[in-house]
Structure formats: structure tokens, C-alpha cells
Protein backbone atom coordinates (compact mmCIF):
# COMPACT_ATOMS: atom_id res chain seq x y z
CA UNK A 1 -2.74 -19.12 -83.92
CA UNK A 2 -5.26 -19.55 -86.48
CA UNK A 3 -9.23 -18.98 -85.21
CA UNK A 4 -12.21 -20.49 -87.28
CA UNK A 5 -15.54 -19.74 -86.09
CA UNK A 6 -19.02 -21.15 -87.35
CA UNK A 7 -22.10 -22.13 -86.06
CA UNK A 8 -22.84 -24.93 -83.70
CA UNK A 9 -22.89 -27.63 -86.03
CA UNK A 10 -20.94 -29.20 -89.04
CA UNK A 11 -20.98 -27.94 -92.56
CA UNK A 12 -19.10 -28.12 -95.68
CA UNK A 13 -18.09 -24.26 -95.56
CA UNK A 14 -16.57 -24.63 -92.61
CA UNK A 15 -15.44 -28.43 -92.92
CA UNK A 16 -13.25 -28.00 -95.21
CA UNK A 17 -10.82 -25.34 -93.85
CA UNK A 18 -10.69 -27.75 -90.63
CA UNK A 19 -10.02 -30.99 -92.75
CA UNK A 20 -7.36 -28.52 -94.73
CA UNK A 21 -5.55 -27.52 -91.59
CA UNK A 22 -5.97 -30.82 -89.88
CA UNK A 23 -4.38 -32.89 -92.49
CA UNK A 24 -0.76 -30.72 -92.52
CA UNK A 25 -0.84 -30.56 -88.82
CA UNK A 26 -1.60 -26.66 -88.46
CA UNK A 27 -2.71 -25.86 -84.66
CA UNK A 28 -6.23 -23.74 -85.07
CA UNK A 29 -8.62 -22.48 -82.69
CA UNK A 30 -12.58 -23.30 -83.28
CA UNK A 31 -15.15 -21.40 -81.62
CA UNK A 32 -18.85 -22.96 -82.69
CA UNK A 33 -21.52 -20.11 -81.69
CA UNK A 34 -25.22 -21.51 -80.69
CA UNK A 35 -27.96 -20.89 -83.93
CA UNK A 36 -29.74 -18.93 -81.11
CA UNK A 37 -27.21 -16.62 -80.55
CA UNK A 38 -26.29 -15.41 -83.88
CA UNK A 39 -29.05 -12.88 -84.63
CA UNK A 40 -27.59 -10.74 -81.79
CA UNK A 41 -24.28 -12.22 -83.16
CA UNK A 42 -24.79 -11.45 -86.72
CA UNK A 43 -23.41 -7.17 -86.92
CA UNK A 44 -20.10 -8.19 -85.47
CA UNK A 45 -19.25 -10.72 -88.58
CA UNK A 46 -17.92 -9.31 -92.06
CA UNK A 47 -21.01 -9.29 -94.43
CA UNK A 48 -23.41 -11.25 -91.55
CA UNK A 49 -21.67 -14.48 -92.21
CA UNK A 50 -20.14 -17.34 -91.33
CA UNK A 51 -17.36 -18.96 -91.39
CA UNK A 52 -14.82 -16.49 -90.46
CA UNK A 53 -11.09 -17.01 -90.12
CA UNK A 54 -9.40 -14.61 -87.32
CA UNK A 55 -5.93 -14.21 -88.44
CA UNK A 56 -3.08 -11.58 -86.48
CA UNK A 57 -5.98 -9.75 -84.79
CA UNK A 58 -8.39 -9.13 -88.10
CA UNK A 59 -11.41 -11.45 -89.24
CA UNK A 60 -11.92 -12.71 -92.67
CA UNK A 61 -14.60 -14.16 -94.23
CA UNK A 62 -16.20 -15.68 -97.58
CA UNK A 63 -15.90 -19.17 -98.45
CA UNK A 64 -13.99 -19.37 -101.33
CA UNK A 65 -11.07 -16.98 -100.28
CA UNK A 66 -10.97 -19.34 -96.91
CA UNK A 67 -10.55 -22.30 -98.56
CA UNK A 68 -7.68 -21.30 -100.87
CA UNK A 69 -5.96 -19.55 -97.24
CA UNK A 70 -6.06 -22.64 -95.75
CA UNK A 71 -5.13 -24.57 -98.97
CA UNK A 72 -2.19 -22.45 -99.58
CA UNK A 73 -1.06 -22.88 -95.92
CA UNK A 74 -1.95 -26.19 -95.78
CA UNK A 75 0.10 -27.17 -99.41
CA UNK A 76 -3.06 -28.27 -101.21
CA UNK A 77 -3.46 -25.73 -103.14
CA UNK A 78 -1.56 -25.64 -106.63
CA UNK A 79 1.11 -23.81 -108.55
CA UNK A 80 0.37 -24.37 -112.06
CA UNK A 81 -2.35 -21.70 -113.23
CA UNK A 82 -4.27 -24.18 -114.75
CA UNK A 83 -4.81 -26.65 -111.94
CA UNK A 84 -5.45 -23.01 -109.89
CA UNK A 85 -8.60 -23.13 -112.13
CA UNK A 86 -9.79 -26.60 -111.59
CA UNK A 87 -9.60 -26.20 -107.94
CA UNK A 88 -11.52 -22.88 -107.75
CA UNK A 89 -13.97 -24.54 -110.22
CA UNK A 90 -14.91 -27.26 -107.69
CA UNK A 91 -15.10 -24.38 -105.11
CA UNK A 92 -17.72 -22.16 -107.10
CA UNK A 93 -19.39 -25.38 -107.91
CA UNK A 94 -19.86 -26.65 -104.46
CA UNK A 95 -21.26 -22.83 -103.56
CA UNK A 96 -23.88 -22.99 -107.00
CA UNK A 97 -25.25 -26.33 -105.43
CA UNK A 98 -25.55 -24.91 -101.97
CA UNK A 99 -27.22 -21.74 -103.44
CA UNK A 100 -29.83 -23.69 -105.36
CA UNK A 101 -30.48 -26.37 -102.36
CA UNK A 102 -30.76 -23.67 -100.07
CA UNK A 103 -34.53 -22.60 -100.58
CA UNK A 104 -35.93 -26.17 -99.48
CA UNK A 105 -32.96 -26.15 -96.38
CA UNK A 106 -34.49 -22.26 -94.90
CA UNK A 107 -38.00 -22.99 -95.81
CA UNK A 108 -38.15 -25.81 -93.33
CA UNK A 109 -35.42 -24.50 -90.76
CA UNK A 110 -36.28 -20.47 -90.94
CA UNK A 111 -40.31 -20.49 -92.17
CA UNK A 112 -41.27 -23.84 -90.62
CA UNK A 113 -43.25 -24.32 -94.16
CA UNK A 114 -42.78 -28.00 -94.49
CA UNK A 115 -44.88 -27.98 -97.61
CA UNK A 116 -42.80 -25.44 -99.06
CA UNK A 117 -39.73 -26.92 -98.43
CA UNK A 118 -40.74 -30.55 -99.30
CA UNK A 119 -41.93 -28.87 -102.96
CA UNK A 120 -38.90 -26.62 -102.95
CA UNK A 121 -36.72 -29.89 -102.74
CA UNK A 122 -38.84 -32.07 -105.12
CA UNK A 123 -38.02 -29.31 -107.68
CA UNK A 124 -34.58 -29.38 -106.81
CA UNK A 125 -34.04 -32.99 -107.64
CA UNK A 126 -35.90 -33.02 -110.43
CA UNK A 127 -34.35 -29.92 -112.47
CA UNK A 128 -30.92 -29.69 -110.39
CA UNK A 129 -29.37 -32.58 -108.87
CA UNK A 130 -28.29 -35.08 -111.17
CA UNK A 131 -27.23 -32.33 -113.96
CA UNK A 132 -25.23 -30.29 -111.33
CA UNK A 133 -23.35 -33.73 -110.10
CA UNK A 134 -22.50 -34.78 -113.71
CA UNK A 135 -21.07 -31.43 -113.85
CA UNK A 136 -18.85 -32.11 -111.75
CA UNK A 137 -18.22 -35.45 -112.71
CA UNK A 138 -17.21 -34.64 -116.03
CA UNK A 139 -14.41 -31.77 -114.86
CA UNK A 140 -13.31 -34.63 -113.09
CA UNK A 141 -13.27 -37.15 -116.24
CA UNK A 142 -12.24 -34.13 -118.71
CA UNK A 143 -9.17 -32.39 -115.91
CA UNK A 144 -7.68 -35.94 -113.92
CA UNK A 145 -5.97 -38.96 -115.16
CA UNK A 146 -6.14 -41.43 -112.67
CA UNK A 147 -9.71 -39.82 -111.94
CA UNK A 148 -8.27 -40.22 -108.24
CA UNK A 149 -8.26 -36.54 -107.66
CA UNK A 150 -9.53 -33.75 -109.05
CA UNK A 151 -5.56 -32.46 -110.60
CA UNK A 152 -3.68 -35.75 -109.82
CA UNK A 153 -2.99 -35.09 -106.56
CA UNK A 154 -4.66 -34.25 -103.36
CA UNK A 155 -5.75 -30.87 -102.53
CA UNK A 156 -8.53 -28.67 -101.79
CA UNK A 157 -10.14 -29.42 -104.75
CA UNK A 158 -11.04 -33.03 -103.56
CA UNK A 159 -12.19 -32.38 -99.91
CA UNK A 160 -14.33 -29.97 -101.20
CA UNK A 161 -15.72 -32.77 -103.47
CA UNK A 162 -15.97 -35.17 -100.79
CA UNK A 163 -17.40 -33.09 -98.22
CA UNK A 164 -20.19 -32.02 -100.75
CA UNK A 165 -21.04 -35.80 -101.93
CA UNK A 166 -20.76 -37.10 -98.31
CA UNK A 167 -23.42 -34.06 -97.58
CA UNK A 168 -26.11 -35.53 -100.68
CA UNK A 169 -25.43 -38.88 -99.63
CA UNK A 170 -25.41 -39.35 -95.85
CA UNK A 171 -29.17 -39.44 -95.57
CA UNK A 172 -29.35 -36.23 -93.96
CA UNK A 173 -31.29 -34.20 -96.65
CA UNK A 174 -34.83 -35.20 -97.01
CA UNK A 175 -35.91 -36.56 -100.38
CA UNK A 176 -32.72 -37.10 -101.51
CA UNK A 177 -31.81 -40.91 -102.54
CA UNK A 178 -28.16 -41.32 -102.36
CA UNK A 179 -28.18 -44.04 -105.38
CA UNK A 180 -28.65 -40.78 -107.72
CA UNK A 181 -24.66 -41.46 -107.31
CA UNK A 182 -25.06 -44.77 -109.05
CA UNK A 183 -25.98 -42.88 -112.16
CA UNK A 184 -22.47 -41.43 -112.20
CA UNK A 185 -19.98 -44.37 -111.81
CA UNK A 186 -16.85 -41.92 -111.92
CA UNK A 187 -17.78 -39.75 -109.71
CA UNK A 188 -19.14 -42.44 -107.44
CA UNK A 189 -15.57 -44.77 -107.59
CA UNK A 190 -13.91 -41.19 -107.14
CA UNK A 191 -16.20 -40.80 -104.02
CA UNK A 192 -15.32 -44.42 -102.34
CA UNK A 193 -11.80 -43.70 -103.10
CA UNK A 194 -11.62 -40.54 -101.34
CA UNK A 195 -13.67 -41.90 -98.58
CA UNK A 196 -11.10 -44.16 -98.12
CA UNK A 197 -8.05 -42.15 -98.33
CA UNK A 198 -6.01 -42.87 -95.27
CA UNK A 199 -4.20 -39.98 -94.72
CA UNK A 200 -7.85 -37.91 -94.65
CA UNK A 201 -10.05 -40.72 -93.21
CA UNK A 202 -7.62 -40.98 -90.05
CA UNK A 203 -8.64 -37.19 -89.01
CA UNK A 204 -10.30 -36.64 -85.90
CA UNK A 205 -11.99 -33.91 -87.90
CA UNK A 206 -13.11 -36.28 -90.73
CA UNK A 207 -14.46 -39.04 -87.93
CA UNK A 208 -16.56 -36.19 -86.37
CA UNK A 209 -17.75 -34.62 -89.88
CA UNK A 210 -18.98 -38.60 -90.65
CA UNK A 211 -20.33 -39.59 -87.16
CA UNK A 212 -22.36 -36.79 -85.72
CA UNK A 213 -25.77 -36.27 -85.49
């Protein structure tokens, strides 16, 4: 059987490979180690990080080769080399807006430097968010039809999506306004429609990624 392992709280990185095994039914094992535990933690991970995957005794790491394993076994990954690069693009997206958030998120959490972090994030909004989100909302107007999902159907490409616009939304980052969204009406409808995807919504993963703390 399949092991993730992350820290002791939800994320995107490591949301999305459960939502991906979760919705085809594949039986996985998820260890969540304690923040306080991971510098003492930290040398027995590949490359210091988290998530892993432990797969036929070895551990594997790095979010982006994660997410297409548990795509592939999950069937929401694609075929067709050109939908293959609309769903990695919406992968390497949602890690270039973690990368520039993430000053403002270990300022406050790492250096306890409120001030820093509440400046760090005011710059953030003002020269990253809404650019970075029409980014993505224009691969989605430019690569979809129905503008449903990200390559007409539903795959990996379009948790990742969610996951990252439920993140900017949910009130859980300081500063950040979720109505930015109104400003991008495609992405926004694409975001209520997802939400509302039965066979996602219905998850016990999804409820807990959308009701905890």
C-alpha cells in the first residue's frame, strides 16, 4: 500500500495526491508528523522535505513528480502530449505562487516578525496576486472549451486549481480579500463549478481540506 506523509496539518502539496487517490478509490496510508518534530525529522526525508510518497519500500519526494504518480494511478492524468503540458503548467504554476507567497507565510510562522510578514504580504498583493491568478485564468480561457476543466475533463490539473483558489480564498491568509476573484469571472465560475463537483465534493478528504481549522 501506498504511504503519504506530511506535516500535521493540511496543504495543497500534500492535498492533492490525497484528493487524487481518494477520488479512484486507491487505499493509502497517511502519517501527519508534529511541526515540532521535524527538525530532528528533517535528515531522514529526500532533500529535507515534505510530502513524501513511500512506495515498495523506497521514499519519493518533490511535488510535481507526486502529483503526476498519483494522477497517472489515479487516471487523471492525460495521454495526449499536449494536454500533458497544460496539466504540468497548472502544477509549476501553483508551486511559482507558493514560492512568491512564501516570504510573508515564514516571516510570521519561522521569525515571528509580524511587521515583516504583514509588509512582505502587502507587496505580494500588490505586485503578485491578481497578475499570477489571471495567469492562470487565461490558460484556462486559451486551453478548455467548456472552461469546466482545465483539458475538458477532470484531472489533476483542476484539483490542483481548486485546492490553490480554495487556499487564497478561505480567509485563512491574512490580507488577502477573496473578492480579488471577482476580478476574474472565468476563473471564479470555474472555481464554483469545481467546488461543486459531486464526485470531488463527496470526499471525506475534500470535507476535511474545507472544514478544518
Amino acid at each position: 500500500m501506498l504511504k503519504l506523509v506530511y506535516f500535521d496539518f493540511n496543504f495543497w502539496r500534500v492535498d492533492i495526491l490525497r484528493l487524487s487517490l481518494s477520488y479512484s478509490n486507491i487505499p493509502y496510508e497517511y502519517e501527519r508528523i508534529p511541526r515540532k518534530n521535524w527538525v530532528k525529522k528533517k535528515k531522514d526525508f529526500p532533500f529535507g522535505q515534505l510530502p513524501v510518497i513511500i512506495f515498495d519500500g523506497k521514499t519519493y519526494a518533490h511535488t510535481h513528480t507526486l502529483a503526476k504518480f498519483c494522477a497517472k494511478k489515479s487516471s487523471l492524468y492525460e495521454n495526449v502530449e499536449s494536454k500533458i503540458l497544460i496539466i504540468d503548467q497548472v502544477i509549476d504554476w501553483a508551486n511559482e505562487v507558493t514560492n512568491l507567497i512564501a516570504p510573508s507565510i515564514r516571516a510570521a510562522i519561522r521569525e515571528k516578525d509580524f511587521e515583516k510578514s504583514k509588509k512582505l504580504r502587502q507587496e505580494f498583493i500588490e505586485k503578485d496576486l491578481n497578475i499570477w491568478f489571471s495567469y492562470l485564468e487565461k490558460l484556462l480561457e486559451n486551453c478548455s472549451v467548456t472552461k469546466k476543466f482545465f483539458t475538458d475533463r477532470f484531472t489533476i490539473a483542476d484539483i490542483t486549481a481548486w485546492r490553490m483558489i480554495y487556499w487564497f480564498t478561505c480567509g485563512k491568509l491574512e490580507l488577502i480579500d477573496a473578492s480579488f476573484l471577482n476580478d476574474l469571472p472565468i476563473l471564479k465560475n470555474y472555481f464554483n463549478y469545481i467546488n461543486n463537483f459531486e464526485p470531488l465534493n463527496r470526499l471525506n478528504v475534500f470535507k476535511d481540506v474545507t472544514t478544518s481549522n
